[in-house]
Protein backbone atom coordinates (compact mmCIF):
# COMPACT_ATOMS: atom_id res chain seq x y z
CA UNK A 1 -59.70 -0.33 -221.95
CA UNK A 2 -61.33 2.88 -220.24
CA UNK A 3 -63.21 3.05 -223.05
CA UNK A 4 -64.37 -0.61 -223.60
CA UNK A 5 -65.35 -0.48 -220.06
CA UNK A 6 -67.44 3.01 -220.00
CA UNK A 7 -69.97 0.62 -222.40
CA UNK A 8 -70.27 -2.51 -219.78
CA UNK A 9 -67.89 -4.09 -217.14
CA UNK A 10 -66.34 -6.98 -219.31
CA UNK A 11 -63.77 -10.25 -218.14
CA UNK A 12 -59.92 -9.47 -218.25
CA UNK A 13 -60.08 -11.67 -221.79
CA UNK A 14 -62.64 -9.83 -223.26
CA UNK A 15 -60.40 -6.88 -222.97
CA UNK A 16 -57.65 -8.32 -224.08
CA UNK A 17 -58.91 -9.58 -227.13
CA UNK A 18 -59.30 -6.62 -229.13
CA UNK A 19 -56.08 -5.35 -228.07
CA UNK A 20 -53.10 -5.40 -229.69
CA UNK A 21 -50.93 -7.11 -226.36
CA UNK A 22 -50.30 -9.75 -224.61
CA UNK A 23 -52.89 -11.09 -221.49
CA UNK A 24 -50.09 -10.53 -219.30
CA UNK A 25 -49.75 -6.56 -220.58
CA UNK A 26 -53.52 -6.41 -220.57
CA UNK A 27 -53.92 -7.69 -216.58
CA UNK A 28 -50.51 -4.87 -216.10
CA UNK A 29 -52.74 -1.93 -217.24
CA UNK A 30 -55.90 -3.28 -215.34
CA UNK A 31 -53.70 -3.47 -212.36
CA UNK A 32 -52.73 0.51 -212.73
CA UNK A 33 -56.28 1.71 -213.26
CA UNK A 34 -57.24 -0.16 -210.12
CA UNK A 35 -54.68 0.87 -207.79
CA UNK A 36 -55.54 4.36 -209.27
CA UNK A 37 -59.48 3.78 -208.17
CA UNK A 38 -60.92 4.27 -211.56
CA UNK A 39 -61.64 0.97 -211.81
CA UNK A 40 -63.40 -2.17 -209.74
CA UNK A 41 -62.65 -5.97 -210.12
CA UNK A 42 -64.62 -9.16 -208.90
CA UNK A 43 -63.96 -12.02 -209.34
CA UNK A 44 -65.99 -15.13 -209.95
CA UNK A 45 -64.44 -18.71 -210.17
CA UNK A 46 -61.58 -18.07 -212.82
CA UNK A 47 -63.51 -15.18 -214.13
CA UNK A 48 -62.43 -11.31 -212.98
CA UNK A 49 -64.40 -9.19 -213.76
CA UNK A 50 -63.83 -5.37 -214.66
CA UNK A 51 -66.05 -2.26 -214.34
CA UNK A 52 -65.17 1.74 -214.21
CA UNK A 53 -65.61 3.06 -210.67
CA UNK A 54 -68.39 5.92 -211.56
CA UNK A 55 -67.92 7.88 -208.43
CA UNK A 56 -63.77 8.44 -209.00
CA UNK A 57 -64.98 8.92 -212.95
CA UNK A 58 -67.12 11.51 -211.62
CA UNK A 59 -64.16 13.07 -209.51
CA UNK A 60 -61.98 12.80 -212.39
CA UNK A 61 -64.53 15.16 -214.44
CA UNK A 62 -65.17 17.32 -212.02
CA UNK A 63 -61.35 18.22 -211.73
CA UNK A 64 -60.95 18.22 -215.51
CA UNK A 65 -63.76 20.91 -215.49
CA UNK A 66 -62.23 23.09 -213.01
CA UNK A 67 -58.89 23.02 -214.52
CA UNK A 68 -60.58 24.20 -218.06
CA UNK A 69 -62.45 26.87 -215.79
CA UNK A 70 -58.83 27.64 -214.74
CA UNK A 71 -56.98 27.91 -218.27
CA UNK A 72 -59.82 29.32 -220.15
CA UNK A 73 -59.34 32.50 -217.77
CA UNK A 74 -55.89 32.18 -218.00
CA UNK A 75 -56.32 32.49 -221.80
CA UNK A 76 -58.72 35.40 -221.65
CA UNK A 77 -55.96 37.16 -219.76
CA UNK A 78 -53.72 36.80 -222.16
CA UNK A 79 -55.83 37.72 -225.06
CA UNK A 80 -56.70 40.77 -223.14
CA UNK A 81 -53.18 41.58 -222.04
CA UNK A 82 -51.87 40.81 -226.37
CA UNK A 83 -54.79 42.96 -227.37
CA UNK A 84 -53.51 45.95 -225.27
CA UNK A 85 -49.75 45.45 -225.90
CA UNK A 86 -50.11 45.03 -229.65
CA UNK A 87 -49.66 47.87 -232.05
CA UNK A 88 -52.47 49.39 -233.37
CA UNK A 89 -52.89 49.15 -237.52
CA UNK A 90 -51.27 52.47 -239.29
CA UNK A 91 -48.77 53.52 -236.94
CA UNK A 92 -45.48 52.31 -237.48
């Protein structure tokens, strides 16, 4: 659905048709993304309408980056601290 939607808002059937669920299942997950901000719903006459929220997508990346930031000098630590524990080749 995030990824329907990151192409053009679309109605809560044109979502669901290309998914393997029910409507009901479909309007569930919509509801989740929604209370979770990363989406936005309208609604006009019987039609509701979904789009991604851009700023909270924005926020989302911008944590995602800082967490990679985070475990990619984690992993250089680790590398470091293998490289210096690790026997060197010929001495046994």
């Amino acid at each position: 659905m995030v990824e329907r939607l990151c192409r053009a808002p679309a109605s809560v059937s044109e979502l669901a048709e290309r998914l393997p669920m029910t409507l009901s299942a479909v309007t569930q997950h919509l509801k989740v993304l929604e209370q979770a901000g990363l989406i936005k719903t309208s609604k006009a006459g019987r039609v509701r309408t979904c789009a991604l929220d851009a700023q909270a997508m924005a926020q989302i990346e911008l944590w995602i980056a800082q967490r990679k930031q985070i475990w990619e000098r984690q992993y250089d630590q680790l590398d470091a601290y293998l490289a210096s524990t690790s026997p060197t080749e010929g001495t046994e």
